[in-house]
Protein backbone atom coordinates (compact mmCIF):
# COMPACT_ATOMS: atom_id res chain seq x y z
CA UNK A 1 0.00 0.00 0.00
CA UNK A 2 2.95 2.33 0.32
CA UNK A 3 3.07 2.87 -3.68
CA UNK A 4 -0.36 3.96 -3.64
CA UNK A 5 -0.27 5.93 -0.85
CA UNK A 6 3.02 7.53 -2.28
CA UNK A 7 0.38 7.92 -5.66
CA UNK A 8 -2.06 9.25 -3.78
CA UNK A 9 0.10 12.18 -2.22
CA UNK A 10 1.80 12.61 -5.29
CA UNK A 11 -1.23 12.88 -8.05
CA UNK A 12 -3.97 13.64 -5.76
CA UNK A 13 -5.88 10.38 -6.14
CA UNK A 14 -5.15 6.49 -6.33
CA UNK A 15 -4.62 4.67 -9.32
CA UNK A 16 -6.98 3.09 -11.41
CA UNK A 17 -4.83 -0.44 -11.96
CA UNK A 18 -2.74 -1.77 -9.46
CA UNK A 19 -0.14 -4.82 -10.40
CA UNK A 20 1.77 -6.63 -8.14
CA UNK A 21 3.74 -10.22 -8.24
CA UNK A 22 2.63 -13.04 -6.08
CA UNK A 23 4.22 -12.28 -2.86
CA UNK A 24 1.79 -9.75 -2.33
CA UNK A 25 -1.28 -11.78 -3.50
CA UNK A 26 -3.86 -11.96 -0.23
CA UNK A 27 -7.70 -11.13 0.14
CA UNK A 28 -6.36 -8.60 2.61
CA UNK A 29 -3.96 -6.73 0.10
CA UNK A 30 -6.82 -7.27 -2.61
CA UNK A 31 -9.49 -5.71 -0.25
CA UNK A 32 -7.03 -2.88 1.28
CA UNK A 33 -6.99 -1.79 -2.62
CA UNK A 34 -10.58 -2.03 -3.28
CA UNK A 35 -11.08 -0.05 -0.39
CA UNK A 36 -8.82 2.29 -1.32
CA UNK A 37 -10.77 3.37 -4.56
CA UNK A 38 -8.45 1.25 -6.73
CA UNK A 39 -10.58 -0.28 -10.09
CA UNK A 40 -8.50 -2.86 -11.01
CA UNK A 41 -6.05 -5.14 -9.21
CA UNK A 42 -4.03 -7.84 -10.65
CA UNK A 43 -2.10 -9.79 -8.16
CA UNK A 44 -1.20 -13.47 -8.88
CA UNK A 45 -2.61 -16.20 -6.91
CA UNK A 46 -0.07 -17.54 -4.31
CA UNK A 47 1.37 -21.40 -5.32
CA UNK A 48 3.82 -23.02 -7.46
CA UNK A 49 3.99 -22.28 -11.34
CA UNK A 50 2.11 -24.83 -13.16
CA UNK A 51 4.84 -27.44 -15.01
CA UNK A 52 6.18 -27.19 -18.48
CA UNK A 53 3.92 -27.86 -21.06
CA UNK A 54 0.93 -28.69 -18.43
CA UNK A 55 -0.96 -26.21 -20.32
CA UNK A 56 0.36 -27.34 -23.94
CA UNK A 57 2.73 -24.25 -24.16
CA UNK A 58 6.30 -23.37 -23.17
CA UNK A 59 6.75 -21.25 -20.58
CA UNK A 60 7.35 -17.53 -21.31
CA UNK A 61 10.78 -17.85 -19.32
């Protein structure tokens, strides 16, 4: 929440989108940025990356 608060103080509002990698992924870090006026979050769900080719593709790295 410190980004957007830094966003916030900066800009005058909060973002629209919010992007974060799947450390921070929690109902508690989704709902503190709902809260916070924030449209769209995209935070990974926490767990281990699915195996090679599980989905029929490579992985991206």
């Amino acid at each position: 929440m410190d980004a957007v608060d830094r966003h916030e103080e900066t800009f005058g509002h909060v973002p629209d989108a919010v992007t974060t990698d799947r450390g921070y992924g929690s109902k508690t870090n989704e709902s503190k940025l709902k809260e916070a006026g924030v449209k769209k979050v995209a935070i990974p769900a926490k767990g281990r990356n699915p195996k090679p080719g599980r989905n029929g593709k490579k992985p991206m790295v």
